[in-house]
Protein backbone atom coordinates (compact mmCIF):
# COMPACT_ATOMS: atom_id res chain seq x y z
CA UNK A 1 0.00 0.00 0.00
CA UNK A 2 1.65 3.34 -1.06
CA UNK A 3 -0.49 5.85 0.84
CA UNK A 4 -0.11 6.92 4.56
CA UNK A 5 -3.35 7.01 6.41
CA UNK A 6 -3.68 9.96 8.87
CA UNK A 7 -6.81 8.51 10.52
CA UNK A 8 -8.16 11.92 10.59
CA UNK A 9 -11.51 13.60 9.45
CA UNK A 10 -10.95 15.55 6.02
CA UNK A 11 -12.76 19.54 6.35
CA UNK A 12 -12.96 20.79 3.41
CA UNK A 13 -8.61 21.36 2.19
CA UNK A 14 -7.53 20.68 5.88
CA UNK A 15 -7.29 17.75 8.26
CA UNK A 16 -9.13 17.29 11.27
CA UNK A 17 -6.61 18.13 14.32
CA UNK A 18 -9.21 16.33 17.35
CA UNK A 19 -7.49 14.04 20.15
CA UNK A 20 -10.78 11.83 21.38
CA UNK A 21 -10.07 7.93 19.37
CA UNK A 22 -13.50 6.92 17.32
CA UNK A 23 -11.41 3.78 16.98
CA UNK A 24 -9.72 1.04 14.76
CA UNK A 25 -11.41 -0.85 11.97
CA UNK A 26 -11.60 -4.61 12.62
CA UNK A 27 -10.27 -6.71 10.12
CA UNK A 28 -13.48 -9.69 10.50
CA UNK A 29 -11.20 -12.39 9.24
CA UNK A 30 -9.06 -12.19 12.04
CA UNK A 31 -10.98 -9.74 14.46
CA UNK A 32 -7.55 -7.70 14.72
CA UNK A 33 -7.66 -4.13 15.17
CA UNK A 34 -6.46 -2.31 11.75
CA UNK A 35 -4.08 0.38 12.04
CA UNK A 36 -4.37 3.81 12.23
CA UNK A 37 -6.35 4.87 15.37
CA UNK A 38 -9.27 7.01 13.83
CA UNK A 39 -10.19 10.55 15.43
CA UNK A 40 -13.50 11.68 16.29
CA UNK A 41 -14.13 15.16 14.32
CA UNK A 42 -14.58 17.85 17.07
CA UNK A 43 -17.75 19.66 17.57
CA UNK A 44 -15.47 22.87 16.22
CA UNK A 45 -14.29 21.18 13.32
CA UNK A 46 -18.05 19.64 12.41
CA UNK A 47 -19.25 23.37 12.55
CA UNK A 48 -16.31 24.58 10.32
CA UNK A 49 -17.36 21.57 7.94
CA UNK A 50 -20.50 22.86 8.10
CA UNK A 51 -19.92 26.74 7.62
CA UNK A 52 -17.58 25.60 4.61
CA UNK A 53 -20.53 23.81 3.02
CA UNK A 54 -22.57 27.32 3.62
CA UNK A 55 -20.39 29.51 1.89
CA UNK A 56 -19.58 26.96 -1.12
CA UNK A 57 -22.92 26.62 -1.89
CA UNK A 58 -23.41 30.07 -2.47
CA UNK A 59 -20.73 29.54 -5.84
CA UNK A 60 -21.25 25.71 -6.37
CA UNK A 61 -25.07 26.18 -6.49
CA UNK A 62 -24.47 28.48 -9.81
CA UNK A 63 -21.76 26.03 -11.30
CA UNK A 64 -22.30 25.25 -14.97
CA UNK A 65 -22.87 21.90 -15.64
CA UNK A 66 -19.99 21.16 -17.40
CA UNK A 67 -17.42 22.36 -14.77
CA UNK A 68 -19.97 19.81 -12.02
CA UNK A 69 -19.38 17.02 -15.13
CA UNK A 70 -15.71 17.52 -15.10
CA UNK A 71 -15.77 18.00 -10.97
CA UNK A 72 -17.62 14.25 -11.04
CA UNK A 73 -14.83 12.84 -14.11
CA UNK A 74 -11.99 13.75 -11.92
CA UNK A 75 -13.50 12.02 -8.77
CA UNK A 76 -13.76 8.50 -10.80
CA UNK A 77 -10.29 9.03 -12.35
CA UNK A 78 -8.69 9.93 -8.76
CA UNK A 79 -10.56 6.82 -7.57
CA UNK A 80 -9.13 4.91 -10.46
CA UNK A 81 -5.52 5.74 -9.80
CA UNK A 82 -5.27 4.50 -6.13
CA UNK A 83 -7.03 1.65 -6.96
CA UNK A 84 -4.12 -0.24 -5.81
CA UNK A 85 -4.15 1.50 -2.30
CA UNK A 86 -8.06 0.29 -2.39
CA UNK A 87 -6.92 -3.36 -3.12
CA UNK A 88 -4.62 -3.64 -0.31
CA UNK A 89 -6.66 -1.84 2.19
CA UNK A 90 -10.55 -2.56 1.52
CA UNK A 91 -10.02 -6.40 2.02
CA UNK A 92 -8.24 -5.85 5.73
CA UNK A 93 -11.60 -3.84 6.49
CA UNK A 94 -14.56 -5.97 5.09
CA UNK A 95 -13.07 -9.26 3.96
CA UNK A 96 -14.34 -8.40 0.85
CA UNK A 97 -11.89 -10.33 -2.32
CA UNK A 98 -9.99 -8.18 -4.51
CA UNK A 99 -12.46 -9.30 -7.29
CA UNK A 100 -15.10 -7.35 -5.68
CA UNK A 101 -13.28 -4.44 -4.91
CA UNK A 102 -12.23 -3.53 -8.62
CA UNK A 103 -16.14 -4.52 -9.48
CA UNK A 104 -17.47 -2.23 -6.65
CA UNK A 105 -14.65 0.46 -7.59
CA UNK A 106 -15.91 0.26 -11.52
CA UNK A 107 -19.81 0.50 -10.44
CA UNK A 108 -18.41 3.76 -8.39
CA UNK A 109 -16.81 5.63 -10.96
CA UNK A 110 -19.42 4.22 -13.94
CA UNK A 111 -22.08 5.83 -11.29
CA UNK A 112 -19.96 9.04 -11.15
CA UNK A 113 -19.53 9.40 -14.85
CA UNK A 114 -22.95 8.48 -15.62
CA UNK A 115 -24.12 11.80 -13.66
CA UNK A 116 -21.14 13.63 -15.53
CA UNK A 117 -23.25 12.70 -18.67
CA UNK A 118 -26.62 13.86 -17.76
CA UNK A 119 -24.76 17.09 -16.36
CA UNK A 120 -23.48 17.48 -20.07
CA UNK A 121 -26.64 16.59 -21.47
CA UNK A 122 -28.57 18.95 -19.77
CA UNK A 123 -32.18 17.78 -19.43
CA UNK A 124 -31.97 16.88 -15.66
CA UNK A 125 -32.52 20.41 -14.68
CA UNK A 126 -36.70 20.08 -16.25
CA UNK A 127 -36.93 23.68 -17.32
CA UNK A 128 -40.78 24.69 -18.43
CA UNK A 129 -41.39 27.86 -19.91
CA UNK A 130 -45.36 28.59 -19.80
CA UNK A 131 -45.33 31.82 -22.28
CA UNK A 132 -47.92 34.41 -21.21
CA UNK A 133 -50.67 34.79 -22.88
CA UNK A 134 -51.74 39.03 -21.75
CA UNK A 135 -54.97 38.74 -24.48
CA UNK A 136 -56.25 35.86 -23.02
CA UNK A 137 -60.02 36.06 -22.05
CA UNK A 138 -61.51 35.70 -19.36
CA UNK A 139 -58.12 36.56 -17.77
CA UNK A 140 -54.82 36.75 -18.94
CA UNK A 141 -52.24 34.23 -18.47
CA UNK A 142 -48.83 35.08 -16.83
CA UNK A 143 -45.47 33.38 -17.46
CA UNK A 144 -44.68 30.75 -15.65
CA UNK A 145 -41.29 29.24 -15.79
CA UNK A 146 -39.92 26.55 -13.99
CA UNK A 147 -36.53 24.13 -13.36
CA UNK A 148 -35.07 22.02 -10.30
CA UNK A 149 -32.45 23.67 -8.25
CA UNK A 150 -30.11 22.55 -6.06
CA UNK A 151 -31.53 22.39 -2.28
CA UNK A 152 -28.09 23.07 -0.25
CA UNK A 153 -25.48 21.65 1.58
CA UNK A 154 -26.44 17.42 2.05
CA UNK A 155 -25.01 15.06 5.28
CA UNK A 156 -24.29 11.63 3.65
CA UNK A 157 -24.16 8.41 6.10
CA UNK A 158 -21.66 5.75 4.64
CA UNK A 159 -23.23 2.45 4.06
CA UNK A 160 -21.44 -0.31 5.63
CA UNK A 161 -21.89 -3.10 3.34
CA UNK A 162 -20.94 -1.03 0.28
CA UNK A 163 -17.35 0.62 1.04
CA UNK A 164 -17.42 2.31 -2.23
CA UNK A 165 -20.91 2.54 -4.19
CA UNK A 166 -23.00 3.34 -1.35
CA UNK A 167 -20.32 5.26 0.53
CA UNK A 168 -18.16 8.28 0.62
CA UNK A 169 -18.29 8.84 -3.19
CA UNK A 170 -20.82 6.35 -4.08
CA UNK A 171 -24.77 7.18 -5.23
CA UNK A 172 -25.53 9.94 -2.52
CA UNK A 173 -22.66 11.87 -2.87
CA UNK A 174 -22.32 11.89 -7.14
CA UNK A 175 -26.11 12.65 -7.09
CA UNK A 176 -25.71 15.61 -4.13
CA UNK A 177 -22.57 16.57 -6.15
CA UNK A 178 -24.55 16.90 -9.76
CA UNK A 179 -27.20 18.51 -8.56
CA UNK A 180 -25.01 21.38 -7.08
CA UNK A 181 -24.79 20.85 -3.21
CA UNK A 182 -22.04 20.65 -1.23
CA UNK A 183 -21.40 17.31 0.58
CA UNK A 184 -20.24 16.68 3.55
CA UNK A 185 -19.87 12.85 4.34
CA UNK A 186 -20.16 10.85 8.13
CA UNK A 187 -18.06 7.87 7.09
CA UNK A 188 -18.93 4.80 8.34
CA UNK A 189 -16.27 2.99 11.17
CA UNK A 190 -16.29 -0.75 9.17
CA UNK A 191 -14.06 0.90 6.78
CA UNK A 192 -12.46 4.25 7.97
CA UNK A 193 -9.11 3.72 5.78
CA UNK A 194 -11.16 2.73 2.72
CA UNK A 195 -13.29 5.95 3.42
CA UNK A 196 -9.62 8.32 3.94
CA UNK A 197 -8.62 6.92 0.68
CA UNK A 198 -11.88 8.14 -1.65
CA UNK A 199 -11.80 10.85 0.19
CA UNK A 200 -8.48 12.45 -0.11
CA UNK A 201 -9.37 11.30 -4.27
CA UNK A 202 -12.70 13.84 -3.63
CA UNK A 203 -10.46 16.12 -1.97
CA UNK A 204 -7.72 16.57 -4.89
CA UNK A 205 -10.97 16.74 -7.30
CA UNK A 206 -12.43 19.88 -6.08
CA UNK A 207 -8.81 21.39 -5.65
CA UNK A 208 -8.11 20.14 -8.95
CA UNK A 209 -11.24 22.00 -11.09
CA UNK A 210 -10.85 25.07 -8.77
CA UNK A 211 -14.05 24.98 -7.05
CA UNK A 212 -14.33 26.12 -3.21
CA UNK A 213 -13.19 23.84 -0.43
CA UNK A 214 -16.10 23.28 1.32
CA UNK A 215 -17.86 21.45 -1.47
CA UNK A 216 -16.48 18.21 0.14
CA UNK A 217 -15.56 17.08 3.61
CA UNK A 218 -15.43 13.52 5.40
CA UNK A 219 -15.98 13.21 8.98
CA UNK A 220 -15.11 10.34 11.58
CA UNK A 221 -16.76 9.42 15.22
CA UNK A 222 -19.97 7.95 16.78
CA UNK A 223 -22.73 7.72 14.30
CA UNK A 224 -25.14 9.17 17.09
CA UNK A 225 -23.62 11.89 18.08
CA UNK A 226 -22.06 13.24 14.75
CA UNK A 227 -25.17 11.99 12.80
CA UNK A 228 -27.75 14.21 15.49
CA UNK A 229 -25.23 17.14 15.08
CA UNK A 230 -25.27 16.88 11.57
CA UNK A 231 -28.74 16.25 10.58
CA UNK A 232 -30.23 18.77 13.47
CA UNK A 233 -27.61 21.75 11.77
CA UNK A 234 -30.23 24.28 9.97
CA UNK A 235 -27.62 24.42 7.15
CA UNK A 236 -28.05 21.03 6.31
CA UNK A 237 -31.26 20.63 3.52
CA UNK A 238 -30.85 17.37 2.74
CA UNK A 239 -29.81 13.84 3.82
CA UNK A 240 -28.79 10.63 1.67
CA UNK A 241 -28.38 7.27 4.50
CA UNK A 242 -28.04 3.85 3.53
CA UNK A 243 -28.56 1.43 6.90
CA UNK A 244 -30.75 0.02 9.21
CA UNK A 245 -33.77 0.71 10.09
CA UNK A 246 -33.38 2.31 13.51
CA UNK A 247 -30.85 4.55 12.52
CA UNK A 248 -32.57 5.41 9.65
CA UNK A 249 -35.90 5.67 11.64
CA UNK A 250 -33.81 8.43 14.09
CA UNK A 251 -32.44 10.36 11.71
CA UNK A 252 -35.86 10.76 9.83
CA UNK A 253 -37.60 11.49 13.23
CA UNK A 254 -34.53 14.28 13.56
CA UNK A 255 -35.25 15.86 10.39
CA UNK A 256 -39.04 15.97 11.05
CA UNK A 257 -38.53 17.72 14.03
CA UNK A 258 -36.39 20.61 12.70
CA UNK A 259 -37.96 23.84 12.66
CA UNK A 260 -37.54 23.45 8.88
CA UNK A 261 -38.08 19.61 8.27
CA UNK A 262 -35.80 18.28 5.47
CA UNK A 263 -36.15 15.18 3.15
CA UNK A 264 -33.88 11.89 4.68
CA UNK A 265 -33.92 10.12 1.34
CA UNK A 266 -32.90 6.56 3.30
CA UNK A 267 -32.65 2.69 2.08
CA UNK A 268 -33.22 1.01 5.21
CA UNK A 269 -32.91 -2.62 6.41
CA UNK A 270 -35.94 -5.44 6.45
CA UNK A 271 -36.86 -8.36 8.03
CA UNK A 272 -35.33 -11.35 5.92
CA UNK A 273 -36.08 -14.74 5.89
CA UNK A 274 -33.33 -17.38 6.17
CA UNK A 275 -34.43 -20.76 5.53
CA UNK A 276 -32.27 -23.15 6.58
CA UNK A 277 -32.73 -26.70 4.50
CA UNK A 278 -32.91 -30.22 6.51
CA UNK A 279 -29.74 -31.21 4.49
CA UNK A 280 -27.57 -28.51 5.63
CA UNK A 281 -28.91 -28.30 9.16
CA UNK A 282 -28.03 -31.55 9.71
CA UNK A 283 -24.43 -31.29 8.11
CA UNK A 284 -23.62 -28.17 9.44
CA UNK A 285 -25.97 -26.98 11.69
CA UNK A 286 -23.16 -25.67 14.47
CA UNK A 287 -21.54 -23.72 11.89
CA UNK A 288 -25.26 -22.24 10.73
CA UNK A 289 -25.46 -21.25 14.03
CA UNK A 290 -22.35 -19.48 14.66
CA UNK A 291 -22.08 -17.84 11.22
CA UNK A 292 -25.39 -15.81 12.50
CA UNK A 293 -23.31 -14.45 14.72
CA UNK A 294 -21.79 -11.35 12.36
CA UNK A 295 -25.04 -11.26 10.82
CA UNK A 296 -26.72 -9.45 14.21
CA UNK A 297 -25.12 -5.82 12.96
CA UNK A 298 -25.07 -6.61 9.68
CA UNK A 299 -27.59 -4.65 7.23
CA UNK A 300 -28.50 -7.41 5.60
CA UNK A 301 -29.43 -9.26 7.96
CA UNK A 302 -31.06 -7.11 10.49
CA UNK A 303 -33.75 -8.73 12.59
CA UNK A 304 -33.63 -11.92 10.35
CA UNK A 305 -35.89 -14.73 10.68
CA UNK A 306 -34.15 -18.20 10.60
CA UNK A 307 -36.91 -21.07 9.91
CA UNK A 308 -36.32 -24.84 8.60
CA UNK A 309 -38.69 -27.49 8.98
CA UNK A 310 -38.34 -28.89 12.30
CA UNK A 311 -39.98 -32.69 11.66
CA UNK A 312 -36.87 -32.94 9.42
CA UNK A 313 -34.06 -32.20 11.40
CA UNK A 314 -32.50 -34.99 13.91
CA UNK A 315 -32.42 -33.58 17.69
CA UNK A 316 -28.55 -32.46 18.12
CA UNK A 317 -28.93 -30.16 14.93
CA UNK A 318 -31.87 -29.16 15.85
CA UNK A 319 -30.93 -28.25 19.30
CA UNK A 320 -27.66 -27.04 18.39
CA UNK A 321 -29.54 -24.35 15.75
CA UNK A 322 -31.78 -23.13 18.55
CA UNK A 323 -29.24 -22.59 20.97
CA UNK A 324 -26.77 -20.62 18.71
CA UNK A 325 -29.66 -18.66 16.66
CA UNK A 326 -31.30 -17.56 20.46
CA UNK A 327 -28.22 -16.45 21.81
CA UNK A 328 -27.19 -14.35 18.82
CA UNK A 329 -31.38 -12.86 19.22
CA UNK A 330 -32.40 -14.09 15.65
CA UNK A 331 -35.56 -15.30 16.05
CA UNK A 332 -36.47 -19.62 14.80
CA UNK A 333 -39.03 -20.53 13.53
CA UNK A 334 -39.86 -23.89 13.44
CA UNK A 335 -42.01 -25.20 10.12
CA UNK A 336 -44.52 -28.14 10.15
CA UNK A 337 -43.08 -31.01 7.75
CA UNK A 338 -45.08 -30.73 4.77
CA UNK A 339 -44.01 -33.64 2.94
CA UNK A 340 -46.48 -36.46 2.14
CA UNK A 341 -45.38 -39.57 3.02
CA UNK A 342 -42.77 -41.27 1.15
CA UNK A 343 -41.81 -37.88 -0.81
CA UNK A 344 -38.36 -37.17 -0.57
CA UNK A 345 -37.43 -33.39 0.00
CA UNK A 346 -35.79 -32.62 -3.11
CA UNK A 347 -39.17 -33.49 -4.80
CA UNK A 348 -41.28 -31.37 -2.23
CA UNK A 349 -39.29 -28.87 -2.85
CA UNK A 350 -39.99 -28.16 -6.44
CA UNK A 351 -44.12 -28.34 -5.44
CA UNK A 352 -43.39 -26.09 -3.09
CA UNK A 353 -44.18 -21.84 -3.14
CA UNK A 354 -42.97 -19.18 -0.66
CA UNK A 355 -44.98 -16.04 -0.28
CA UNK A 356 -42.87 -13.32 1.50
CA UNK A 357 -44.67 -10.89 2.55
CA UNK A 358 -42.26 -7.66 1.61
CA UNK A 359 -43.09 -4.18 3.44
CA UNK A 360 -42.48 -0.49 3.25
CA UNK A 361 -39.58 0.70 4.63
CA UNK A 362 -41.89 3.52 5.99
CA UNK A 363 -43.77 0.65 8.72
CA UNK A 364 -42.10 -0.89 11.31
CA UNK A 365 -42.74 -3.87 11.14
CA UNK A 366 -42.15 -7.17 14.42
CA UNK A 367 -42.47 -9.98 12.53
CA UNK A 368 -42.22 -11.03 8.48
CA UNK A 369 -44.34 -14.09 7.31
CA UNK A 370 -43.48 -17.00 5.02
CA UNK A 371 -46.11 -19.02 4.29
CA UNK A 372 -45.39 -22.49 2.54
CA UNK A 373 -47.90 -23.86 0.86
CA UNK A 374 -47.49 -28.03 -0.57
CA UNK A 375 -48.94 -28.35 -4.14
CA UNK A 376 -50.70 -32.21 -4.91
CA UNK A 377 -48.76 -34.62 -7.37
């Protein structure tokens, strides 16, 4: 790996300069603490993020859309050149291969460039002109004319499971970026080096097309206290989160509450079901049980529901799935054997349907149903 992490927050052209540890990324493989120690952004240096943001706006807002094209370009081609730095770090942080890290890396910049194009192309903005019409009878008709403008400066929560697409210059940020407001990113603490890296690349884009500083920063420390800070700031307009449902949930009930509610445009977590066949259950039913265990914080697997038919699982797996599932809180359920007699499960299987019941992010929701229904022969 050729670049030095600092393991500090990234304000607009400067470096954060806090003392208070938001700690170490874990590498999961090993559950070893990652070098550098990571420092919390100070409440100072959040409101200098913030007041950066402000005043960019005020020039970035009025940006031509060819200078925000060529702002979004340089991002994906600054992400491009350390992809080497990416390689060697992302993997430490999220066990992800190497294969997925160039894959997630090209999504990134395609997502960036795609935005560069619509920038270019123009249409995005919807202008209407509605002509007036003064001779009009029974009244005249004013003009009326019409186009999307940019709100102002947008908080962007890291998603965890995406280090790179859904993350510091991933979907929320390009999108924030094109449409002309400022961004300033809470990074998430799974990957804090992976997270330094894009950033410093957003960093040396804004320097590089000459726009003002405070169009980007990346900031570091507890996602409760930084995210309330953030999303309660009056300068904030807008905010782009990708994670589970009760942080998600908070931050929307934050924003409501403002004295000037903003939009939390969030993809939160569901219930999902995990059903667990009588084959594998009773081959590897321990390790089942203790590979739940990482999926407790994990966003895609929030709240899941583990259910396998019970009739067809011997005792020890079966008692070795509840004990592990119930101590890592997922919830068993355990399913009636539907097979007629003398049907083997491999044939049952093919007869058989499962209706998941999917639901709105916007209801909270206890419990998620899967009904399985047999078919005749």
């Amino acid at each position: 790996m050729h670049m030095t992490l600092q393991g500090t927050s990234i304000i607009g052209a400067s470096r954060g300069q806090g003392n208070q540890a938001a700690g170490k990324s874990i590498n999961p493989n090993t559950n070893e603490a990652i070098e550098p120690i990571y420092i919390a952004a100070t409440s100072d240096e959040l409101g200098q993020a913030v007041s950066l943001a402000s005043d960019a706006f005020s020039i970035f807002r009025h940006t031509s859309g060819r200078d925000k094209a060529k702002l979004l370009s340089s991002i994906a081609e600054n992400i491009e050149a350390v992809i080497e730095d990416l390689v060697a770090r992302m993997p430490l942080e999220t066990g992800l291969p190497e294969m997925r890290v160039r894959g997630e890396a090209g999504r990134t910049c395609g997502q960036l460039r795609m935005f560069a194009h619509l920038l270019e192309e123009g249409s995005w903005v919807d202008a209407r002109i509605d002509r007036a019409q003064p001779d009009r009878q029974p009244l005249p008709k004013v003009d009326t004319r019409s186009m999307l403008r940019p709100l102002g400066p947008v908080a962007v929560f890291a998603a965890s499971n995406f280090p790179l697409a859904f993350s510091t210059a991933g979907g929320d940020t390009a999108s924030a970026l094109a449409a002309g407001c400022p961004v300033i990113v809470k990074a998430h603490s799974s990957h804090s080096g992976t997270a330094e890296i894009v950033g410093l690349a957003v960093q040396k884009a804004v320097a590089d097309c000459g726009l003002p500083e405070g169009v980007f920063s990346l900031v570091y420390g507890d996602g409760r206290t930084i995210g309330q800070e953030l999303v309660k700031h009056p300068v904030i307009k807008a905010v782009g989160f990708t994670g589970s449902y009760a942080g998600g949930r908070a931050l929307m009930d934050l924003a409501a509450a403002r004295d000037e509610p903003i939009p939390v445009y969030a993809e939160m977590s569901a219930i999902n079901p995990v059903i667990v066949l009588p084959g594998a259950a009773q081959e590897r039913g321990a390790q089942i049980a203790q590979g739940a265990q990482w999926g407790a914080d994990a966003p895609e697997l929030p709240g899941a529901r583990f259910a396998f038919l019970a009739e067809a699982l011997p005792a020890p797996s079966k008692d070795i799935l509840d004990e592990g599932l119930s101590a890592q809180r997922h919830p068993v359920d355990h399913m009636p054997d539907l097979a007629p007699q003398g049907l083997a499960f491999g044939e049952l299987w093919s007869l058989v349907w499962i209706h998941i019941l999917i639901v709105s992010v916007h209801c909270h929701v206890e419990d998620l149903t899967v009904v399985i229904r047999c078919l005749a022969p």
